[in-house]
Every structure is written in C-alpha cells, then in structure tokens.
Protein backbone atom coordinates (compact mmCIF):
# COMPACT_ATOMS: atom_id res chain seq x y z
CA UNK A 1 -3.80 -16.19 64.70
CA UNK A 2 -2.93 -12.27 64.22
CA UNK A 3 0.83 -13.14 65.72
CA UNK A 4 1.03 -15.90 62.77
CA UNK A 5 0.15 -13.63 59.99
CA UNK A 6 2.21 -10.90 61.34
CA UNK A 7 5.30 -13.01 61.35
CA UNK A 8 3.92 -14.61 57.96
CA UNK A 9 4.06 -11.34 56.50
CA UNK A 10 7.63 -10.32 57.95
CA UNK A 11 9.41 -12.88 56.60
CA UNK A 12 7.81 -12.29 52.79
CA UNK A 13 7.57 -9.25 52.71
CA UNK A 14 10.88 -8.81 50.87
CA UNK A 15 9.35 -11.48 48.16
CA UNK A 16 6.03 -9.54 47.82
CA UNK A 17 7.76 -6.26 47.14
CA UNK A 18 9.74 -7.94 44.50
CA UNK A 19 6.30 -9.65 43.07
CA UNK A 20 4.58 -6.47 43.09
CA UNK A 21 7.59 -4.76 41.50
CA UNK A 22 7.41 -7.21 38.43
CA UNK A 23 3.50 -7.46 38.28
CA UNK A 24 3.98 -3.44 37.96
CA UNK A 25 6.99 -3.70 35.26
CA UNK A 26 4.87 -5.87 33.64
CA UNK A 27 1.51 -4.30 33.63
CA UNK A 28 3.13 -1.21 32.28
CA UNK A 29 5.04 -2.93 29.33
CA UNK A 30 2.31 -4.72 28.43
CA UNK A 31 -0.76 -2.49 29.21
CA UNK A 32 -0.98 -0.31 26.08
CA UNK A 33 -1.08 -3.65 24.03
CA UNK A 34 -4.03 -5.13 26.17
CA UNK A 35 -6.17 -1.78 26.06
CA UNK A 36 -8.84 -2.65 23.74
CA UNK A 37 -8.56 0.79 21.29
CA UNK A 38 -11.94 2.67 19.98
CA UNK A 39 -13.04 3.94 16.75
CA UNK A 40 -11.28 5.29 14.25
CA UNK A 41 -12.15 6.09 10.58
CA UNK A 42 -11.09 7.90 7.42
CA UNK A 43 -12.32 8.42 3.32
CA UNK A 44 -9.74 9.75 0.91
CA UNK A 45 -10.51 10.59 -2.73
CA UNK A 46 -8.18 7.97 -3.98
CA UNK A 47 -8.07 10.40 -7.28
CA UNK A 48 -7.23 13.63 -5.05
CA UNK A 49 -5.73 12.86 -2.18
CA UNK A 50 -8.78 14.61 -0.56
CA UNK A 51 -10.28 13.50 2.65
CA UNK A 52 -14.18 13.30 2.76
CA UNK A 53 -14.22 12.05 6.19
CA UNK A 54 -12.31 11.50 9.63
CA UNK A 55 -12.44 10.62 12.99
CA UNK A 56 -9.81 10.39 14.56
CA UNK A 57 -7.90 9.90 11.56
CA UNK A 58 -4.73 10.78 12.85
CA UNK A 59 -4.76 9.14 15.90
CA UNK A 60 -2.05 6.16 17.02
CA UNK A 61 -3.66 3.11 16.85
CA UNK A 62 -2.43 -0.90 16.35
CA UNK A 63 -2.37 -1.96 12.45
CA UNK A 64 -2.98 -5.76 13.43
CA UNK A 65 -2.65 -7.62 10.50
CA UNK A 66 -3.06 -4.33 8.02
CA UNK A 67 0.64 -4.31 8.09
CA UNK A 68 0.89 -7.20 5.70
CA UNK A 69 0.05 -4.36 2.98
CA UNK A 70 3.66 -3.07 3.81
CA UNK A 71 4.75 -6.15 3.60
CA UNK A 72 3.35 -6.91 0.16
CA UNK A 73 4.10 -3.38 -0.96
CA UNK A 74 8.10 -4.30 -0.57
CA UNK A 75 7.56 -7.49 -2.29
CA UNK A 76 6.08 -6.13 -5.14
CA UNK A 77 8.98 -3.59 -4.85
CA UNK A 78 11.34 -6.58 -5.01
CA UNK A 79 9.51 -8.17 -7.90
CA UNK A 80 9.46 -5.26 -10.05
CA UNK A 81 13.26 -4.75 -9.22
CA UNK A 82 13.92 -8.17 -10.21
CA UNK A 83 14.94 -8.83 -6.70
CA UNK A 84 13.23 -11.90 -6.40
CA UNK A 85 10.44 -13.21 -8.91
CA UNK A 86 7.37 -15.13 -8.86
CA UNK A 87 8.63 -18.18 -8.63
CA UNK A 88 11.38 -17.70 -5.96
CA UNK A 89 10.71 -19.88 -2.84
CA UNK A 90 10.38 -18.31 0.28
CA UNK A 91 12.05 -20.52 3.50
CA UNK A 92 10.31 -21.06 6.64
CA UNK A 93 12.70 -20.70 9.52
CA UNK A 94 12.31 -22.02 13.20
CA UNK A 95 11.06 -18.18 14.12
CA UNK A 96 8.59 -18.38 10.59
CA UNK A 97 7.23 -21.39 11.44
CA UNK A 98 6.49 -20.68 15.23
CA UNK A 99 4.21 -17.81 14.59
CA UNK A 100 0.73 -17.52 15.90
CA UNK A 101 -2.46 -18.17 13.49
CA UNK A 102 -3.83 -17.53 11.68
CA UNK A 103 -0.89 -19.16 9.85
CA UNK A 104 -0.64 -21.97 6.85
CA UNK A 105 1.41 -23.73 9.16
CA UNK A 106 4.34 -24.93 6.99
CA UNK A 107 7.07 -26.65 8.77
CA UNK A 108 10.58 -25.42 9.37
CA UNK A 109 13.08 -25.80 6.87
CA UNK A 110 10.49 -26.18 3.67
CA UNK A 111 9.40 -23.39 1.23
CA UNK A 112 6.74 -21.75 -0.43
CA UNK A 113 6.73 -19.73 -3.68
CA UNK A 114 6.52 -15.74 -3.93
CA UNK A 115 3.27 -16.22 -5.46
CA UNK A 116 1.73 -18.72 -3.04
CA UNK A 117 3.23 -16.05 -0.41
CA UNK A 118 1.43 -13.49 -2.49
CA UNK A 119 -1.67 -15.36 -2.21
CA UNK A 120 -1.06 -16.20 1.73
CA UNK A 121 -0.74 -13.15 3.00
CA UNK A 122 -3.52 -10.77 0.86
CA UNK A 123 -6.38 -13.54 1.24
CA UNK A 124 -5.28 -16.16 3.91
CA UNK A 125 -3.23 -13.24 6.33
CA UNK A 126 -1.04 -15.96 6.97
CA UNK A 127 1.36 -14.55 10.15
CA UNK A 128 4.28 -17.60 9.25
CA UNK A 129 4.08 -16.46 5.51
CA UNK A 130 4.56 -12.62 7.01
CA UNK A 131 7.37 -13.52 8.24
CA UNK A 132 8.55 -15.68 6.24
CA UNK A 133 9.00 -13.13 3.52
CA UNK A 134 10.53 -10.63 6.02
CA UNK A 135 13.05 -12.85 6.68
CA UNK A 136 13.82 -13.31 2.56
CA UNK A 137 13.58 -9.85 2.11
CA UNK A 138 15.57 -8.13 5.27
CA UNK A 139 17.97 -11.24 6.55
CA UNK A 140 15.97 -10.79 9.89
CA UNK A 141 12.04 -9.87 10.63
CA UNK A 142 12.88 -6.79 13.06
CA UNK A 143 15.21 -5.41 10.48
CA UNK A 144 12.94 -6.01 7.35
CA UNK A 145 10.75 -4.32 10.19
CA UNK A 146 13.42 -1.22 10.18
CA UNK A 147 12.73 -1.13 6.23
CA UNK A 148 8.91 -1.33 6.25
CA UNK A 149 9.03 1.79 8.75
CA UNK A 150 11.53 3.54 6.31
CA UNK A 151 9.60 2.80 2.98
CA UNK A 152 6.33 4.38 5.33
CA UNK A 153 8.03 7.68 5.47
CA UNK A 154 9.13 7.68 1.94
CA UNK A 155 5.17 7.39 1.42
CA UNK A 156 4.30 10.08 3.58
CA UNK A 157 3.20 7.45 6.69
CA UNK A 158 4.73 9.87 9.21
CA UNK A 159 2.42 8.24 12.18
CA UNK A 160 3.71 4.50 11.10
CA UNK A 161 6.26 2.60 13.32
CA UNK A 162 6.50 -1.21 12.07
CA UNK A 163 8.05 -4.28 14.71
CA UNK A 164 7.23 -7.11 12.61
CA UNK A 165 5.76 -8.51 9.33
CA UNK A 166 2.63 -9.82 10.52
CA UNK A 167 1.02 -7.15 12.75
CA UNK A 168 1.27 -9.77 15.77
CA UNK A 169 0.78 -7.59 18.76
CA UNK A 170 3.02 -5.03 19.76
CA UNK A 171 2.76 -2.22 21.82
CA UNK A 172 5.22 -0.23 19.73
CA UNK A 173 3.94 -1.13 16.84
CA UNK A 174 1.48 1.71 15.77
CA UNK A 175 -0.08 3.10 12.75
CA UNK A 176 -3.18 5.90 12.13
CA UNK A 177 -5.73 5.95 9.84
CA UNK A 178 -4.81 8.22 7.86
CA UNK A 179 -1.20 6.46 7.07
CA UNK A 180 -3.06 3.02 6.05
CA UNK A 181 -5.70 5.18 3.64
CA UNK A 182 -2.52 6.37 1.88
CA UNK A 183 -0.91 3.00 1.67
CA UNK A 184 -3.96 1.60 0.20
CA UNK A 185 -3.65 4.56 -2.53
CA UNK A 186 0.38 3.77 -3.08
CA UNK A 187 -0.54 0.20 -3.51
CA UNK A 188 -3.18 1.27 -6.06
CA UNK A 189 -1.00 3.63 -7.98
CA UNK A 190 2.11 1.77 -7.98
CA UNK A 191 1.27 -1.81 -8.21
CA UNK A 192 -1.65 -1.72 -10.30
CA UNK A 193 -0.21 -5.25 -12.42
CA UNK A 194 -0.31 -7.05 -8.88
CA UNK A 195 -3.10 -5.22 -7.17
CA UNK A 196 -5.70 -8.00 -8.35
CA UNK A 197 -4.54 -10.23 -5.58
CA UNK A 198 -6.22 -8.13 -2.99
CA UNK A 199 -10.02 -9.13 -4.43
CA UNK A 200 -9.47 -12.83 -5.24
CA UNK A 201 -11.87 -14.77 -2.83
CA UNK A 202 -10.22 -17.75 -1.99
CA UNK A 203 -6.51 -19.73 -3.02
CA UNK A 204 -5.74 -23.56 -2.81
CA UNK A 205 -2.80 -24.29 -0.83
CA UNK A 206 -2.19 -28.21 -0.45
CA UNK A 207 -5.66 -29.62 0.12
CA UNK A 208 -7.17 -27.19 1.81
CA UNK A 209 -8.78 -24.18 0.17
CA UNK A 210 -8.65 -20.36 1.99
CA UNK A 211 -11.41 -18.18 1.84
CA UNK A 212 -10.61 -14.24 1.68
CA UNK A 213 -11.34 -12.74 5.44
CA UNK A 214 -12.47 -10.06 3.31
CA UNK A 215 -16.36 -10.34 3.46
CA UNK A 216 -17.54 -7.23 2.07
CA UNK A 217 -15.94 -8.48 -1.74
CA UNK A 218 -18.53 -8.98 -3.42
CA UNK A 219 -21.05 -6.88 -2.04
CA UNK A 220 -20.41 -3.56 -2.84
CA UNK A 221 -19.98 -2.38 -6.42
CA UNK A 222 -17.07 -1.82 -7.35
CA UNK A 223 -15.03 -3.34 -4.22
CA UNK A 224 -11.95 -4.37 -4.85
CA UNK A 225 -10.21 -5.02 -1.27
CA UNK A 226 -7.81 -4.08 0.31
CA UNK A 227 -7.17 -5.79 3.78
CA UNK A 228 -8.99 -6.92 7.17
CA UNK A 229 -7.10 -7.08 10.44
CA UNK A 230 -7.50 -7.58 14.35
CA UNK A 231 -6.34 -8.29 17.56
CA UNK A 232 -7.73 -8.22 21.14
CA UNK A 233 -5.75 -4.55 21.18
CA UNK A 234 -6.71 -3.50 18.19
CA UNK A 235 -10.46 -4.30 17.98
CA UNK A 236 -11.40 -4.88 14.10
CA UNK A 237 -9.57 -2.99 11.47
CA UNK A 238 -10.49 -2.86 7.76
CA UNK A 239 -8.99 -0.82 4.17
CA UNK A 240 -11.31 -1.10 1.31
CA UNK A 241 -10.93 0.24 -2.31
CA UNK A 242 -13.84 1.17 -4.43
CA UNK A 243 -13.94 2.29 -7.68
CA UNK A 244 -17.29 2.90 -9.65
CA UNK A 245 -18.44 5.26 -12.35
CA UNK A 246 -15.31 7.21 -12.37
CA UNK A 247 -15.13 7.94 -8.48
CA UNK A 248 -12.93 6.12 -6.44
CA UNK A 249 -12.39 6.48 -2.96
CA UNK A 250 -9.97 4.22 -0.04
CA UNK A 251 -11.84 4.25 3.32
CA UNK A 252 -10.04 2.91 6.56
CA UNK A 253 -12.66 1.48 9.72
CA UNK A 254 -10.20 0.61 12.76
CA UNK A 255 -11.36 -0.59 15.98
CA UNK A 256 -14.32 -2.45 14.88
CA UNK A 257 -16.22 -4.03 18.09
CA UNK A 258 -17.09 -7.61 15.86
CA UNK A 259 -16.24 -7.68 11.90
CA UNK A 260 -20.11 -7.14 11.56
CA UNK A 261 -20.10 -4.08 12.96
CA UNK A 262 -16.87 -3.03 11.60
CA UNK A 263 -18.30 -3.97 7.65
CA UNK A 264 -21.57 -2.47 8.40
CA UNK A 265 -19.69 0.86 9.51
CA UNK A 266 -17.57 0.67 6.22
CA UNK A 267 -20.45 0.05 3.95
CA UNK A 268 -22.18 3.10 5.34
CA UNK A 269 -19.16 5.22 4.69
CA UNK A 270 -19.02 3.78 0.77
CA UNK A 271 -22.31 4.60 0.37
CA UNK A 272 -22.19 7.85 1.87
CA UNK A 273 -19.04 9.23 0.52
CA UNK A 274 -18.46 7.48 -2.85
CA UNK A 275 -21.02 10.06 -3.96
CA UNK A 276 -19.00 12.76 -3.01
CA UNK A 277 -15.93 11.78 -4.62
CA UNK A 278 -14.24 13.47 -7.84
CA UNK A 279 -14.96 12.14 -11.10
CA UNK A 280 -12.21 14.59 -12.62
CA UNK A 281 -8.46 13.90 -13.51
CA UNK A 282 -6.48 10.99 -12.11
CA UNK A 283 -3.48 12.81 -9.74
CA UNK A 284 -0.26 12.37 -7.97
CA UNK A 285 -1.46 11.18 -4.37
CA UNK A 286 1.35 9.27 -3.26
CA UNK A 287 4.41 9.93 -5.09
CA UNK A 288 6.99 7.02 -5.43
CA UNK A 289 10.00 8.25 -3.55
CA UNK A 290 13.48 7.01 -3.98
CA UNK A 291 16.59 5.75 -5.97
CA UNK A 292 16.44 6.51 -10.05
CA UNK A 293 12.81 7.53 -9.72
CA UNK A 294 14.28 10.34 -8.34
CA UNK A 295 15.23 12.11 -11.25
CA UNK A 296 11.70 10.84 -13.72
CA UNK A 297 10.05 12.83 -11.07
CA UNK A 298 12.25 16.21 -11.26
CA UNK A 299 11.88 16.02 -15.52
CA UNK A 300 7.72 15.31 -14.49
CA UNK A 301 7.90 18.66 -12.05
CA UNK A 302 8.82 20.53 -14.76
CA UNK A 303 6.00 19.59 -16.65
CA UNK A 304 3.74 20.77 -14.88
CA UNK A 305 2.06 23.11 -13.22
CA UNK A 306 0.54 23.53 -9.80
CA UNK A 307 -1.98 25.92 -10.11
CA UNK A 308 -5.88 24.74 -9.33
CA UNK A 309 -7.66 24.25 -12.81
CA UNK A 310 -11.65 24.47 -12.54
CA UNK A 311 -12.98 20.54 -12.20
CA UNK A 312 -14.11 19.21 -15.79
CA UNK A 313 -17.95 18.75 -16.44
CA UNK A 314 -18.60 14.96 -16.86
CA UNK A 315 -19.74 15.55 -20.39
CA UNK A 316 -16.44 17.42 -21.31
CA UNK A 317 -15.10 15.60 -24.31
CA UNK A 318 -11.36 15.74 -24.02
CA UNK A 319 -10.36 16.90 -20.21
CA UNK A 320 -7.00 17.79 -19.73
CA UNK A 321 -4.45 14.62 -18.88
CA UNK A 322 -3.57 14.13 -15.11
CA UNK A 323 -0.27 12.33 -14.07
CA UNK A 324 -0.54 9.03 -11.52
CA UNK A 325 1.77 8.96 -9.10
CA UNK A 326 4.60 6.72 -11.07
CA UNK A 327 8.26 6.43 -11.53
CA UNK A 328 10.29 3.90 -13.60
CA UNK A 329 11.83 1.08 -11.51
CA UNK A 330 15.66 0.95 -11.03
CA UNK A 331 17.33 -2.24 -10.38
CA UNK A 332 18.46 -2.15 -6.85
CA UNK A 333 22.24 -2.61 -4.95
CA UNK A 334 22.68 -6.48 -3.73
CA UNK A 335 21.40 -5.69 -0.15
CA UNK A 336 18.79 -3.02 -0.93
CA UNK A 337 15.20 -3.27 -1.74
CA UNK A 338 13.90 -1.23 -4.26
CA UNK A 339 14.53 2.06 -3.81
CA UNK A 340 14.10 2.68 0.02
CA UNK A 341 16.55 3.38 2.39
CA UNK A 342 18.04 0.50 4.06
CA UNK A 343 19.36 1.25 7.28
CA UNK A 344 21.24 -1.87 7.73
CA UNK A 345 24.19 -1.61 4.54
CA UNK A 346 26.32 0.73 3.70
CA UNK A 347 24.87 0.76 -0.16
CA UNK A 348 21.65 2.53 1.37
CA UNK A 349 19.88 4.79 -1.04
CA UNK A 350 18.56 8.17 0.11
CA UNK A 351 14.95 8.13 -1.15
CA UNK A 352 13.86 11.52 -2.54
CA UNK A 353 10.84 13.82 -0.59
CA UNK A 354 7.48 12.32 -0.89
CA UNK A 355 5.65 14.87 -2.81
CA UNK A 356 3.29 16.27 0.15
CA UNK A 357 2.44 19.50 1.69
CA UNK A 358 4.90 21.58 3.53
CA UNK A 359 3.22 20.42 6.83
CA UNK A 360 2.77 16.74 5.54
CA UNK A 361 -0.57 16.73 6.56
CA UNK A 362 -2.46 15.96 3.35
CA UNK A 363 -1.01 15.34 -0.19
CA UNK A 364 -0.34 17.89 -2.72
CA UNK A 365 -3.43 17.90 -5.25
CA UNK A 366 -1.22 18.17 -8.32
CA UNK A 367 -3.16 19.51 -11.70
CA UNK A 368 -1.19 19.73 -14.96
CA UNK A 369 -1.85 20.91 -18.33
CA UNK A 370 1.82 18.93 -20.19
CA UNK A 371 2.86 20.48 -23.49
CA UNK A 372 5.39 18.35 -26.42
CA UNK A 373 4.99 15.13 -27.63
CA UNK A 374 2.96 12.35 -26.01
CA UNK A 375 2.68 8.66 -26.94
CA UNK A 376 -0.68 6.89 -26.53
CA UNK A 377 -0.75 2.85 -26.14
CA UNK A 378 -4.46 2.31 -25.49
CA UNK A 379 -7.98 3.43 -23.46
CA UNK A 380 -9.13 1.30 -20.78
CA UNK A 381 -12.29 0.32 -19.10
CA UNK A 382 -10.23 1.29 -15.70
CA UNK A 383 -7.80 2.90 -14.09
CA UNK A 384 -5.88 -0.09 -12.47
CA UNK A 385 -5.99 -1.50 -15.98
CA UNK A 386 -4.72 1.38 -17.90
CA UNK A 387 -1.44 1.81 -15.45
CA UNK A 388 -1.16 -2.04 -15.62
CA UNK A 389 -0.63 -1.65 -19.51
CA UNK A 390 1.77 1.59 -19.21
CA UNK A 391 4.14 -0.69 -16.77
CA UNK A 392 3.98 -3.91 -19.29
CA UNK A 393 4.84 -1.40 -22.34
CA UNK A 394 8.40 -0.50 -19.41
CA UNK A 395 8.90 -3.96 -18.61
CA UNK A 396 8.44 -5.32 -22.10
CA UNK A 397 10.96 -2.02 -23.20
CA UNK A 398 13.22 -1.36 -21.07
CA UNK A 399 14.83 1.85 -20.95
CA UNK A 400 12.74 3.19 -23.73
CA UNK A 401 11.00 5.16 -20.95
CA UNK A 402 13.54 6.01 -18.67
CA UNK A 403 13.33 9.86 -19.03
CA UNK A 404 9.42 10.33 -19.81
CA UNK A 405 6.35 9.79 -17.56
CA UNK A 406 3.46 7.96 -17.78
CA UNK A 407 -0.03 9.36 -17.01
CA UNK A 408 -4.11 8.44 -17.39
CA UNK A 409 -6.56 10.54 -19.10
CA UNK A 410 -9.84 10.22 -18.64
CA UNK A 411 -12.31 10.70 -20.91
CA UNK A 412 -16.53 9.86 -21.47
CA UNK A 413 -17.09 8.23 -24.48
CA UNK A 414 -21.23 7.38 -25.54
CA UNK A 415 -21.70 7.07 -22.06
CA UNK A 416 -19.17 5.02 -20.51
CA UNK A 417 -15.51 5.97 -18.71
CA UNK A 418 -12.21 5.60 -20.28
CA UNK A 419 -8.34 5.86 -18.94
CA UNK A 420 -6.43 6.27 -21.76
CA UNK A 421 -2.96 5.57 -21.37
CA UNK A 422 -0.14 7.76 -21.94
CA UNK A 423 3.24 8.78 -21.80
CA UNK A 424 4.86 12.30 -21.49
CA UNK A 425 8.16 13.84 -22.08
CA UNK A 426 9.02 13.07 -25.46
CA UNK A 427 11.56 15.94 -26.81
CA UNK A 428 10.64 15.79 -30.31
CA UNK A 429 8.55 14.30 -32.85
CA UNK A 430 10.88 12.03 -34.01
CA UNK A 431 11.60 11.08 -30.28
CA UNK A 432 7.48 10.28 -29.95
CA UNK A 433 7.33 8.53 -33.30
CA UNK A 434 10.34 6.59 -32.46
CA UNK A 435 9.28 4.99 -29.43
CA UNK A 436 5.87 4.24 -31.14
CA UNK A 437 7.94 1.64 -33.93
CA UNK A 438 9.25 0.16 -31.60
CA UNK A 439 5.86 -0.39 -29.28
CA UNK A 440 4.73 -1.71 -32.62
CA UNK A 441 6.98 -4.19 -32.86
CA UNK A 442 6.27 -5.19 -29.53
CA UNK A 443 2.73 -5.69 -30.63
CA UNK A 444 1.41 -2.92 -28.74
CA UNK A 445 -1.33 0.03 -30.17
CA UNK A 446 0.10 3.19 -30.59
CA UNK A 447 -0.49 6.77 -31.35
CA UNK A 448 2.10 9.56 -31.20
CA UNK A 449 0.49 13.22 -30.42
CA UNK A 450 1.36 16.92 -29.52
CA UNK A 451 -0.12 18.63 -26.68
C-alpha cells in the first residue's frame, strides 16, 4: 500500500505543486477582500470641520456600497452642469445588467431615468443602477472609477481609491472614515437642492415599491441620511447626517457586526456628540475645487480673514456671517464632468487645492468678518434650505453671480434658528441694488446691505 502512494505521489507531484501554486496566488489576491474588517468610527462638526470623535478614523477600510455617494455626488455634478438632466435615460448594458443585488434588475438594452437612478441608488442601493450611471457618465465603469478617485482628492479624500460604481467587493477598493465623513459634508454643502433624496423612505419603481435600507430615518431627530453599506469584507458600514437646534454633526460607523449593532453604535454617537457640536457660524468644510470655481474662490479669499473669532453666545442677536463651502457651476468641456480632472481626454481641467490644512489632515476652520455690499434673498428654517434658495436665485440668473459668493448667517430670532441667505462681493451700491431688481423680477425677496 506505502509503494502505491509513493508512486501515486511521484507522478502528481508536478500537478500538486502547480495546484498549490494557484491556491497560494489566489489566496493572496483575494485574501484582503475576504478578511472580515473591525470597527471603525468618526463625528465631524458638519459646521466646523471639527472632529468630536475617532477610532480609527483614518484607517483603510472597504466603502461597500457607501461609494454610491461618489457616485451621486458626480451626477449631481453633471446635473448642475447641464451635463445630463433629470429626465435623461440612463442605458443598461450587458456589464450593468449583470451586476450582483441588491440590484432593480432591469434588462440589457432598456433605460431608466436620472431621477429614477437618483432614487435607485440613495434608497434602493441598486449595484446595476451604479453602474449603469458610471457607464453614462465615464464611457466605461473602471474609468468613471478613475474620475470618482480624482473628484475624492479634489475633496480632500486623500485615503479614497475607487474600482467601481457600486462598492461591489474589491480588494483595492478602499476608503477611511474620515474621507466618507467629509463626503457626507461636500454632499451637504454643495448639493443642498438634491440632498433630500438621501431621507426619502421608500420609491416605486414598476410594481414593486423599495424601502430605504436606511433604518435609523425616522428615529432620531433631526436625521436626515446619508447612506448604509456592507459586504462580507466590509462588515456593516453607515454615514448619517443630523441636524437639530442649530448643531449639526456627520458621523461614520464602519464595520458593523449586524445593522443592529451597527445603528445602535451610531445612535449612541448622535446622542453623545450632537451635544457637543457648535451652534456658531456655518463654515467652509469642504471647499468645491475645480474649473471656473476656481477663481469665485480666490475673490472669496480675499474676503476674508483667517484669524479665530471668539464663538457667538446663542442669544447674540446679529453674529457675524460665515461662508459655506460654495462656488458657481461652470458648464463643462464635451468629455469632462463638472469640474474634476478627467484623466481620460485631453480637455482635462486641473481642479484648484481643496482648501485644507498644510498637512491635509483636518479642514481649515475658516472665520470671516466680509466688508461692502451684500444682497439678502431670504431667512430659512435650515441650513440645507437656505443654500437650496441661494443656488435657485444662480440657476434662475445666470451669470448675475459669477464674481460674488454666497454665504448663511445664522441668527436666533424669539427663540427659534434662522439661515439667512446671502451673497457677498458686490463692488458698489449700485452693483448690490442692481442685482436686487433684477431678483425682483424674478419674484424673489430681496434686501441690499453694507457690511
């Protein structure tokens, strides 16, 4: 018997070295992705750029499916640069339409709208809809992939590698907390017209009706998303947004061992660091970087300045105003989106710096007091809303704003918090009272006003 299996084993042993070679190839490309990760949490002042809390907070883990907010970050980038709009239909290719689910599962060859693909991703996380879109948007996914990374370090998301659309596992695919807390705040600040779609509970698609994974909308005051993901690799990750009684705060749970846990873990850190979180002036946390924003941002530099001013009691009647990170949208080149560098044309734009610290390890807490001529169009019950007017006074007049910048100002009033909404820059009074006619006209409130 001992003579069989010796000669057994002499004449494969050449095929079991080449087995084990593969089954070692193989366990190393494909290890990292199948090593379940642990905890990992942050809380940043969404108003300051501050962070109350981390563990681990700059370590590499796997988005999962949080890197659909990248992906709907660059779609609202293409809808506010006309690129595509709302009703532009989105066509499912072979690749699309073969993804894993969670998925809508819409065959190859047929179409969905933007908005349905709005819809899909935020609530349903729809993989075939994530891709989908990356296929509209970058001509391939792995090259809209190429884009998503380069829009991440425009944001300051040094940590952030993106593969794909969806956050489908791979091993190269990596993210930290940290980077997702500040693309929660750029989604915030920049898209506050479409950031709705991350608390709607549930869309109708066909006959069937999707219910948001997000569970913890709802039960929190003042939750207002952002995004759940997971995979076996990445255990369960979640973003969440709160804003409530002028503090507002984006807090990032990854590695959750069950959802349950993972929402249990982020409604202790609401409720323990909410508390903690400014109530003063609205600042630039994540500055738009890029194209013609470029040179609203140098004019807004010289505005103001960085030295720390004292925070403002809440009773204070009229505290100083406090830019949000904005910058006018320019109309993009043919085969670039918004204003990120594209990597695969020749017509790339070279963003501008993100404005962060020297060592890019936290953003720049920027404090202004702005002088000259301001124009007023409202005061709003919110934040989100009062940047949400601002951009529908651009996009309902455009170029009227091209060289000024547009800030919140918050102020108490018999009890209750107000943004008022302004913008800054004006170079005379006539200049001010100018733009004010012609808000007017456009059936908007206005008030012109020296600083």
């Amino acid at each position: 018997m001992r003579t069989v299996f010796a000669t057994l084993k002499r004449i494969h042993a050449p095929l079991l070295s080449a087995m084990l070679a593969i089954l070692t190839a193989l366990a190393v490309a494909i290890g990292p992705a199948q090593a379940k990760q642990d905890y990992a949490g942050i809380v940043m002042d969404a108003k300051t750029g501050k962070v109350l809390y981390s563990h681990k907070g700059t370590a590499k883990r796997y988005p999962a499916s949080l890197t659909k907010m990248m992906t709907l970050y660059m779609l609202f980038e293409a809808l506010d640069t006309g690129r595509v709009t709302k009703k532009t239909r989105i066509r499912f290719s072979r690749h699309a339409a073969s993804m894993q689910p969670s998925k809508l599962g819409v065959k190859a060859g047929s179409s969905i709208s933007v908005q349905q693909a709005i819809y899909a991703l935020a609530i349903k996380s729809a993989n075939d809809a994530a891709a989908a879109v990356g296929e509209h948007l970058g001509g391939t996914e792995s090259k809209f992939a190429q884009m998503m990374t380069a829009k991440a370090r425009s944001l300051g998301m040094k940590n952030t590698v993106f593969k794909n659309a969806s956050g489908l596992p791979n091993s190269r695919q990596l993210t930290t907390a940290r980077d997702m807390a500040l693309l929660g705040i750029a989604l915030r600040e920049h898209y506050p017209h479409y950031y709705r779609y991350f608390s709607t509970r549930s869309f109708k698609f066909g006959k069937r009706s999707y219910r948001n994974h997000n569970r913890l909308l709802g039960q929190i005051r003042g939750y207002d998303g952002i995004k759940t993901g997971y995979t076996r690799a990445s255990g369960f990750n979640l973003v969440s947004s709160v804003e409530d009684k002028g503090r507002s705060i984006v807090a990032v749970v990854m590695g959750g061992r069950t959802g349950k846990s993972r929402n249990a873990q982020m409604a202790k850190l609401i409720r323990q660091y909410l508390p903690k979180a400014s109530r003063g002036r609205d600042r630039i946390v994540v500055a738009k970087a890029g194209g013609g924003a470029g040179n609203v941002f140098a004019s807004l530099l010289k505005l103001v300045k960085r030295a720390p001013l004292p925070e403002p009691s809440p009773r204070e009647p009229d505290p100083a105003p406090v830019v949000t990170a904005y910058a006018a949208p320019t109309p993009a080149p043919s085969q670039v989106i918004g204003r990120s560098p594209d990597p695969l044309t020749t017509a790339s734009v070279k963003p501008a710096a993100p404005v962060t610290s020297a060592a890019a390890s936290e953003p720049i807490a920027i404090r202004e007091s702005i002088s000259g001529w301001h124009v007023q169009i409202g005061a709003m019950p919110s934040k989100h809303s009062a940047l949400a007017r601002l951009e529908k006074a651009r996009s309902a007049l455009p170029g009227l704003f091209d060289t000024v910048a547009n800030y919140t100002e918050t102020v108490e009033s018999g009890g209750t918090t107000l943004y008022r909404a302004r913008f800054a820059g004006f170079t005379s009074k006539d200049a001010a009272w100018g733009a004010c006619s012609r808000l007017k006209k456009a059936k908007f409130d206005c008030l012109a006003l020296k600083q």
